[in-house]
Structure formats: C-alpha cells, structure tokens
Protein backbone atom coordinates (compact mmCIF):
# COMPACT_ATOMS: atom_id res chain seq x y z
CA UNK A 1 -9.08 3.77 -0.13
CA UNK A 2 -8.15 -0.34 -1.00
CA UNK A 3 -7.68 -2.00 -3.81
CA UNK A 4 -7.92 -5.52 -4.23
CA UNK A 5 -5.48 -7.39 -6.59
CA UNK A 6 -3.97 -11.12 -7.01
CA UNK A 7 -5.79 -11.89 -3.95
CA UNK A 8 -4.07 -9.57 -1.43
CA UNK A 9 -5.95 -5.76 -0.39
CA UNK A 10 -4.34 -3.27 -0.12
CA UNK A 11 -5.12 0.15 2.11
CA UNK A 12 -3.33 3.29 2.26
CA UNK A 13 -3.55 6.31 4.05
CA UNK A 14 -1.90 9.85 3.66
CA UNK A 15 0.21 11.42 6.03
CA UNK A 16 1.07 14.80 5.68
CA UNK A 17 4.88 15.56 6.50
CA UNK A 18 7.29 13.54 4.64
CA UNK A 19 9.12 11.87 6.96
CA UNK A 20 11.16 8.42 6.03
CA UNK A 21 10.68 5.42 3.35
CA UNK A 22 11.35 4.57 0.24
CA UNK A 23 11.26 7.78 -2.23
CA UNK A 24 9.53 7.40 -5.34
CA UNK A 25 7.93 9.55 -8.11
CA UNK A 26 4.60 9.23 -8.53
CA UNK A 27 4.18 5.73 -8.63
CA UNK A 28 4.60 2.43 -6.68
CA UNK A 29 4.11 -1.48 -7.19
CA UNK A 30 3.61 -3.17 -3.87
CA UNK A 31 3.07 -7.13 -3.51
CA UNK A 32 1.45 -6.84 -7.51
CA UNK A 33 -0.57 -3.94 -6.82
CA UNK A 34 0.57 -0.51 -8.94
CA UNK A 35 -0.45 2.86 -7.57
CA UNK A 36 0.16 5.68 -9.59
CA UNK A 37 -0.70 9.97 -9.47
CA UNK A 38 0.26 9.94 -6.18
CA UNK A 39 0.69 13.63 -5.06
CA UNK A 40 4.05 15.01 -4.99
CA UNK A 41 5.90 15.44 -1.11
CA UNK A 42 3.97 13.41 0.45
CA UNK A 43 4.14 10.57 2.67
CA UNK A 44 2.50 7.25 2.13
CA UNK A 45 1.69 4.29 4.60
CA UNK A 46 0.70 0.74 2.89
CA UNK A 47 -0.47 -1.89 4.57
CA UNK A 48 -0.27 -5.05 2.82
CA UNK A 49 -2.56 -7.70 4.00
CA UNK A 50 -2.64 -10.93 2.37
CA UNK A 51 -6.00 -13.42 3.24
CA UNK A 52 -6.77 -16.78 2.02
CA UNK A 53 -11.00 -16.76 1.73
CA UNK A 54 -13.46 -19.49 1.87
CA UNK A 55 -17.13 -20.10 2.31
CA UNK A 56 -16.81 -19.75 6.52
CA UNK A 57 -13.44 -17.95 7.36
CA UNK A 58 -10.94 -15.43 6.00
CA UNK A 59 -7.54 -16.36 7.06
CA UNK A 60 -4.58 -14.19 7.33
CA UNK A 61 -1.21 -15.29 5.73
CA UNK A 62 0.53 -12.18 5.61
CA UNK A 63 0.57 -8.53 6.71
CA UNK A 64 3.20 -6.08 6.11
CA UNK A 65 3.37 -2.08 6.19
CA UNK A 66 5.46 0.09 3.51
CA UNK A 67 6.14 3.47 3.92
CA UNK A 68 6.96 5.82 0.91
CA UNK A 69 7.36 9.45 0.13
CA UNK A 70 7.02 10.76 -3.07
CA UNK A 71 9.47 13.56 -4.95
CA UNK A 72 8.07 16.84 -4.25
C-alpha cells in the first residue's frame, strides 16, 4: 500500500517477526503522514520517498527507510 501526503509517498510493507525499530502502539506519523490500526507484534518497514514533480520529470530529493514494531 502508499499513501500520498504533503507531497512525499509513502510505501510500507509487513514483515512478519518483530525484529528492531522504533516500538509504537498502533500508530505512527512519518515525514507528515499518520498511519494508524496497525496490527499488534508486528514489524513495519517505511520507505519515505520525497519527489519534486513537473510536466517532464519527477525528481528525487529525499529517500529514507523507518523501521517500527508495534506492541503486541
């Protein structure tokens, strides 16, 4: 899944085994964009990628992964 927000999208994907990160609950604000219901004990990977788009070229100004894990 992405979501787009305050020009940056964002893209996550679920890994299985809680491993390391940043522990939350059940939610998470990244770079402006909130995430919430996440499902408890598990690991989270987001990777931030922030593009500047005009009519001929998207240009990349930033990119950054996050890693999570939420309560279980």
């Amino acid at each position: 899944p992405a979501k787009t927000t305050h020009g940056a999208t964002v893209r996550y994907k679920i890994q299985p085994i809680p491993d390391k990160g940043q522990e939350v609950v059940d939610s998470v604000s990244i770079q402006g964009a909130n995430w919430s219901g996440l499902d408890p004990g598990t690991s989270y990977t987001f990777s931030v990628t922030s593009m500047v788009t005009n009519n001929f070229s998207n240009k990349t100004i930033d990119s950054a992964s996050y890693e999570i894990w939420t309560k279980a």
